[in-house]
Protein backbone atom coordinates (compact mmCIF):
# COMPACT_ATOMS: atom_id res chain seq x y z
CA UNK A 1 11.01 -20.72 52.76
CA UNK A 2 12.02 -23.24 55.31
CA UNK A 3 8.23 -22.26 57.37
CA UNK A 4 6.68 -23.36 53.98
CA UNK A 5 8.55 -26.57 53.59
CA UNK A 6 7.28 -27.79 56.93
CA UNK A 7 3.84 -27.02 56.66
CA UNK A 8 4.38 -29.08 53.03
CA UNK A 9 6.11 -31.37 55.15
CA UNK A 10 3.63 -31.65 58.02
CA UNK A 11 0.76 -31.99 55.85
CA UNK A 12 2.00 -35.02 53.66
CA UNK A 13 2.22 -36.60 57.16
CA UNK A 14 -0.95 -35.85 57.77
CA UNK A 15 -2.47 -36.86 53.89
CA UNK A 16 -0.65 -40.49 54.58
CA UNK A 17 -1.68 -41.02 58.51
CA UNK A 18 -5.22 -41.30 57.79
CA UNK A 19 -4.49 -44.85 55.88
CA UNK A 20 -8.11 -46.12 55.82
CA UNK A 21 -9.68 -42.93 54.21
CA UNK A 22 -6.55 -42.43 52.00
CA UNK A 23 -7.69 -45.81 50.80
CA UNK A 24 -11.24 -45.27 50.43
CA UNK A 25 -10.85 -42.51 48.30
CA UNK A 26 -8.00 -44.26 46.14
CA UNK A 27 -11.26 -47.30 45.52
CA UNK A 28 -13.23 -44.36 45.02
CA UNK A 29 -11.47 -43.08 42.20
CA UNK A 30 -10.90 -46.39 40.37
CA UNK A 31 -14.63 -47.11 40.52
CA UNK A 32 -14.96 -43.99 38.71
CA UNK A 33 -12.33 -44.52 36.32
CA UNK A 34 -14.35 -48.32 35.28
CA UNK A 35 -17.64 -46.75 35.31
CA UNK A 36 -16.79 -44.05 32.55
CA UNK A 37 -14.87 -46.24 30.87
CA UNK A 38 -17.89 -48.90 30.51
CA UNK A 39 -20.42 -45.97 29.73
CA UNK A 40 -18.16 -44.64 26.50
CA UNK A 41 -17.59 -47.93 25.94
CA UNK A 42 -20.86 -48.70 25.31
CA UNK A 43 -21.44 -45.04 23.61
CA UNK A 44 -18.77 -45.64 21.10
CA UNK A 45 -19.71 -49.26 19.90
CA UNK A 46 -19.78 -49.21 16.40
CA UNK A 47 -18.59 -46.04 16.08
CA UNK A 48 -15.46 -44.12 15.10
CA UNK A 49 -15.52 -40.74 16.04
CA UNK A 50 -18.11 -39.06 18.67
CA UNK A 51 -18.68 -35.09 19.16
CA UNK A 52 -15.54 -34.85 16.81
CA UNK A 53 -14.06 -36.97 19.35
CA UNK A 54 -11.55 -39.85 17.87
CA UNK A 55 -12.15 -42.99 20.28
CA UNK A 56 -8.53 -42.46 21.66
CA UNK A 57 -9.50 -38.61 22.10
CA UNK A 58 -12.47 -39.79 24.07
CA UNK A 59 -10.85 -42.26 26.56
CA UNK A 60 -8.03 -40.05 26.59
CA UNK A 61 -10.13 -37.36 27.87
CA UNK A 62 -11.70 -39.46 30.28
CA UNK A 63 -8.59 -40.56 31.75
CA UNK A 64 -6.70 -37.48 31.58
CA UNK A 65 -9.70 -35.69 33.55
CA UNK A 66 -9.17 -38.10 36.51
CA UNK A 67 -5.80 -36.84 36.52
CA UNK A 68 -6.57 -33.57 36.11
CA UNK A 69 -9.19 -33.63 38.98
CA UNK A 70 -6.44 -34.69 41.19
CA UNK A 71 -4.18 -32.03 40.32
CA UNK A 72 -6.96 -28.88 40.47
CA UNK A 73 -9.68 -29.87 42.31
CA UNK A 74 -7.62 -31.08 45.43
CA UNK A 75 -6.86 -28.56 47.99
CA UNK A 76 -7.02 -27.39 51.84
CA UNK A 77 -9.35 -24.47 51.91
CA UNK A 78 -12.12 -25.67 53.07
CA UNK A 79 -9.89 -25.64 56.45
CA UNK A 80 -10.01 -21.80 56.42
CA UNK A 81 -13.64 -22.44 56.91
CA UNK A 82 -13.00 -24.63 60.20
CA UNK A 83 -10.04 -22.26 61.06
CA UNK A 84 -12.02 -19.13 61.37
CA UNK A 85 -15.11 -20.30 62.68
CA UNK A 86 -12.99 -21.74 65.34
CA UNK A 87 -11.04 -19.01 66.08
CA UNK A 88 -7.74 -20.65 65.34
CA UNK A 89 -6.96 -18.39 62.61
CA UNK A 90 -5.90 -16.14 65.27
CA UNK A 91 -2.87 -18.18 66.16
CA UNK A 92 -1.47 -18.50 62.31
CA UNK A 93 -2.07 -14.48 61.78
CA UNK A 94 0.11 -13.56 65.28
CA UNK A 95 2.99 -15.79 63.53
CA UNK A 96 5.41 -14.51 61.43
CA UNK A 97 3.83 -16.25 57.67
CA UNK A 98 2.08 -15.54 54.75
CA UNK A 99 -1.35 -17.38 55.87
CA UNK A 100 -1.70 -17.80 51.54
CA UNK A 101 2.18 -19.16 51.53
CA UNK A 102 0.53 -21.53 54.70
CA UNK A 103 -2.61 -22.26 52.53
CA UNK A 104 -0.22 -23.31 49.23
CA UNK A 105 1.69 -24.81 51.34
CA UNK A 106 -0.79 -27.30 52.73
CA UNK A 107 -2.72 -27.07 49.18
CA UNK A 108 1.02 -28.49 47.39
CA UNK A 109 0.86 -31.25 50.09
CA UNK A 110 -2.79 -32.57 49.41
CA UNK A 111 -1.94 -31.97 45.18
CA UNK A 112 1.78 -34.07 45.05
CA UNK A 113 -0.09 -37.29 47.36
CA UNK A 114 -3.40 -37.12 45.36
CA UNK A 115 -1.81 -36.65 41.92
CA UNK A 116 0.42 -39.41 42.41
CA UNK A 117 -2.37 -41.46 43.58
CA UNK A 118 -4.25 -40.83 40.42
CA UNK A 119 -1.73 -41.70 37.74
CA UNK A 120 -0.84 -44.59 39.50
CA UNK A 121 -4.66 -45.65 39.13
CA UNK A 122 -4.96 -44.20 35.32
CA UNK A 123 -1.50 -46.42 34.42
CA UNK A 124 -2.78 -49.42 35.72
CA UNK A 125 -6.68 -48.83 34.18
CA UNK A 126 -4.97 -48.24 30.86
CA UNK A 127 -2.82 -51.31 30.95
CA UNK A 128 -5.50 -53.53 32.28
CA UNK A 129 -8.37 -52.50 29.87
CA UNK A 130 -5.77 -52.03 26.76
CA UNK A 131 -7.46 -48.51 26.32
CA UNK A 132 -6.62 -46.32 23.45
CA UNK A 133 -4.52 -43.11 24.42
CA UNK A 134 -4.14 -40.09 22.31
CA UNK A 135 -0.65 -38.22 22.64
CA UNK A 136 0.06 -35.00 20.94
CA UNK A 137 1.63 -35.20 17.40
CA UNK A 138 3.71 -31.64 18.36
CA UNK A 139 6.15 -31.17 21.06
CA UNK A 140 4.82 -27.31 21.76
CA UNK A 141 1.40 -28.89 22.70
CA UNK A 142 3.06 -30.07 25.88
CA UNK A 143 4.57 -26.54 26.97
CA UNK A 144 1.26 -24.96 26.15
CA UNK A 145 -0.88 -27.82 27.82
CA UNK A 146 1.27 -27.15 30.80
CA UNK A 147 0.38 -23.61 30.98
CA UNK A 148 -2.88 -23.59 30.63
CA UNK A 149 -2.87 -26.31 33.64
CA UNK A 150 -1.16 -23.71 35.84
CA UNK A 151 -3.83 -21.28 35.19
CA UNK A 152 -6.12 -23.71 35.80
CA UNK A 153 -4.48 -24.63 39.45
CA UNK A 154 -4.59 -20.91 40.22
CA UNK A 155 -7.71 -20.15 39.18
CA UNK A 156 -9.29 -22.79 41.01
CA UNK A 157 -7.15 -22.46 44.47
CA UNK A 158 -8.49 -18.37 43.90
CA UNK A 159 -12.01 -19.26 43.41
CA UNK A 160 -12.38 -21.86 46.42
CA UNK A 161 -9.76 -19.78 48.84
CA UNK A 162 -12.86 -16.63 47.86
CA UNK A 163 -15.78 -19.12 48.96
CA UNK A 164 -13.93 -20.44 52.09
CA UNK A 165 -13.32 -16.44 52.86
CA UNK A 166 -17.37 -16.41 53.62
CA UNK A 167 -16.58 -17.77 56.83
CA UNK A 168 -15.78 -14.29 57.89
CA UNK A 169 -19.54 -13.17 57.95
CA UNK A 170 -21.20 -16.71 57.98
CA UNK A 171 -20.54 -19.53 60.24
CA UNK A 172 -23.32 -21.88 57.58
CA UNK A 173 -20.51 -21.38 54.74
CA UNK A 174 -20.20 -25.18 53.97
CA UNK A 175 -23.40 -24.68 52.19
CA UNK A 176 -22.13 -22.35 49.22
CA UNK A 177 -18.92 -24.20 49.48
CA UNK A 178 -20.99 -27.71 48.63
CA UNK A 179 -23.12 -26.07 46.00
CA UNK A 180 -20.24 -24.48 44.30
CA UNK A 181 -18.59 -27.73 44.26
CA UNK A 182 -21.14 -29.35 42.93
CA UNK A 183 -21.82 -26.66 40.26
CA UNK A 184 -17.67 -26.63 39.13
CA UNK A 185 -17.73 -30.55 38.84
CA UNK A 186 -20.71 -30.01 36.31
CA UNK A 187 -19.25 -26.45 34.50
CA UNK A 188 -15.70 -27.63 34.32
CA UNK A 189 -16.12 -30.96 32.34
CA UNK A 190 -15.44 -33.04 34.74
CA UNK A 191 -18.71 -35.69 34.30
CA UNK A 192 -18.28 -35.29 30.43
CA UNK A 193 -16.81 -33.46 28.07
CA UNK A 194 -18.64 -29.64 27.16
CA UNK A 195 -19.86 -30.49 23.54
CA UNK A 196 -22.10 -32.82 24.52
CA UNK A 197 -24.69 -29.82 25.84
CA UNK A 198 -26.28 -27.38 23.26
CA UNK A 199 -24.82 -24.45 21.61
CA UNK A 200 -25.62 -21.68 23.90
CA UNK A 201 -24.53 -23.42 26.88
CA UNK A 202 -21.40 -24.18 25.82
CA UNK A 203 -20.90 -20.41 24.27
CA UNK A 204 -21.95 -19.29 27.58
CA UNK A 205 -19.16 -21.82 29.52
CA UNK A 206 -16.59 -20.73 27.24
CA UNK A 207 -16.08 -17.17 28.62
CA UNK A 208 -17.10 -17.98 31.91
CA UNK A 209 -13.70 -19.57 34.47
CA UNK A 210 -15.53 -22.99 35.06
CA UNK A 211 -14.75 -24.92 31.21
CA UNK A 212 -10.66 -23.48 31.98
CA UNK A 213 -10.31 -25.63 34.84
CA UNK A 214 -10.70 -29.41 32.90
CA UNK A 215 -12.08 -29.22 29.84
CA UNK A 216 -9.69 -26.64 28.11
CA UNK A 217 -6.70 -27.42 29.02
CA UNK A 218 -7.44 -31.67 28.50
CA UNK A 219 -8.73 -30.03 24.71
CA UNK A 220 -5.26 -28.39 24.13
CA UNK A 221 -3.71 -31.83 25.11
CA UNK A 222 -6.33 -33.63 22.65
CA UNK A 223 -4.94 -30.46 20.07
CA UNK A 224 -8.83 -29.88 19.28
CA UNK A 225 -8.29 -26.10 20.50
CA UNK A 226 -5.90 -24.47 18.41
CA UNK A 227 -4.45 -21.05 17.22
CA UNK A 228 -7.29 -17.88 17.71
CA UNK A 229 -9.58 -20.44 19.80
CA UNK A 230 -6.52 -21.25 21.82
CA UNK A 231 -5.46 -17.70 21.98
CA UNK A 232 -8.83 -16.74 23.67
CA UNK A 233 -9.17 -19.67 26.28
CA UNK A 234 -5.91 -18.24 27.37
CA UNK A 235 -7.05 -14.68 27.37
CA UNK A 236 -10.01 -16.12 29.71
CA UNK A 237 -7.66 -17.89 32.21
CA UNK A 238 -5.60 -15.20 32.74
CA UNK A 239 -8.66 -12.37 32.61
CA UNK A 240 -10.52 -14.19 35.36
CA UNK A 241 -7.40 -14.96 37.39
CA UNK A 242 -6.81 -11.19 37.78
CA UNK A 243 -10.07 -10.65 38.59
CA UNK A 244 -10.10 -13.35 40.98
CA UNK A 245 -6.63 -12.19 42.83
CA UNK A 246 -8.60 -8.63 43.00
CA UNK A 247 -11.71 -10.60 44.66
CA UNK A 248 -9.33 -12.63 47.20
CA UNK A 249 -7.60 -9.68 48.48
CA UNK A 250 -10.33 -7.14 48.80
CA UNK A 251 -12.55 -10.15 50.76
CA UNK A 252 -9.54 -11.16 53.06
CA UNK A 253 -9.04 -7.24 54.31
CA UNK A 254 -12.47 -7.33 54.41
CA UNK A 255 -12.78 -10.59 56.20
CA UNK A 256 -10.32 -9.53 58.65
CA UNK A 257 -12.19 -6.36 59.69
CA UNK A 258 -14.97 -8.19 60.45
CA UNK A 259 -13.47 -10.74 62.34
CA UNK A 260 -11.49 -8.07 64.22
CA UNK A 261 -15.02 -6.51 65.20
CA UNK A 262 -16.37 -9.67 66.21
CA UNK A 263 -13.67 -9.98 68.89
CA UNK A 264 -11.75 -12.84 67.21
């Protein structure tokens, strides 16, 4: 365990040494936080509710997705990528690690600095601009909200560590990495909430792993997703998380075989 704590260690080291990006990105976030607050702002005047969204539900959402972006979306993976078309993936495989402990590891570093970064920003936004914040009327909403934000952490770590994996065959992987990025910012509810696209779409999101990562689990805090609803986003989570564990494994002894072949 000790290995583990010093790559956690080493890597929050690393997250804080970098002062001018670590900054950038912090500016980067607020700017966001401003913008879609001014836009549902504007959306909302002279209005109550929106999408069956109360206006607290709404800026809570908004808020609590810049959180939530912090805490799923932020990881190391895309060093895999660098790692084995480098060939320094060698060195971590002759030590005696889990190179997934190594990659959680590093992933738990980037998560604790960037989530702490984010409801810093969020606090001070809502205290500033006097916005409206829903909280759950039942304590159980919290334990279940929690859960389904695990799920959410794992599923995403298991969907980006299986992109970064097509290193192995590919040394042009950023591409799929950038487009799937792109496409999860857009499928997960992170630009806007899912109900404002039609029907279908949002029928078709619901059983696929992308709406599980934001949009669900900020729903279950907003208590809009309830009893058999709730029991089937949670069915989906953990479906698509076995699935995915399945994926990673069978593409990492895969991966390795190939790699082997190629001389690395």
């Amino acid at each position: 365990m000790g290995k583990y704590w010093a790559a956690f260690s080493l890597s929050i080291q690393q997250e804080l040494y970098y002062r001018a990006s670590f900054l950038m990105e912090r500016a980067r976030s607020i700017t966001v936080i401003i913008a879609f607050y001014a836009f549902w702002s504007a959306v909302f005047q002279g209005r109550d509710t929106l999408l069956g969204y109360t206006r607290s539900q709404m800026f809570t959402y908004i808020l609590g997705m810049n959180v939530l972006r912090a805490l799923v979306f932020s990881d190391k993976t895309w060093e895999l990528m660098h790692e084995i078309n480098t060939g320094k993936i060698s060195s971590y495989l002759m030590r005696p690690i889990s190179y997934v402990g190594f990659c959680l590891s590093r992933d738990a570093a980037d998560k604790a600095t960037q989530l702490v970064s984010s409801i810093l920003e969020v606090a001070l936004a809502a205290w500033l601009l006097k916005i409206p914040l829903y909280w759950p009327a039942h304590p159980a909403t919290f334990a279940v909200f929690g859960l389904t934000l695990a799920l959410a952490i794992v599923l995403y770590f298991l969907m980006s560590y299986i992109v970064a994996t097509f290193a192995f065959w590919t040394s042009e992987s950023a591409g799929p990495r950038f487009c799937f990025e792109l496409f999860l910012e857009f499928s997960s509810g992170a630009f806007f909430p899912l109900d404002v696209l039609p029907r279908i779409f949002q029928s078709v999101f619901s059983f696929l792993p992308f709406a599980s990562l934001l949009y669900f689990p900020l729903n279950v805090f907003l208590e809009r997703i309830t009893g058999p609803l709730l029991a089937r986003g949670l069915g989906v989570q953990v479906f698509w998380a076995v699935l995915f564990v399945w994926a990673a494994r069978r593409l990492w002894e895969r991966g390795l075989k190939a790699y082997s072949a190629d001389g690395g």
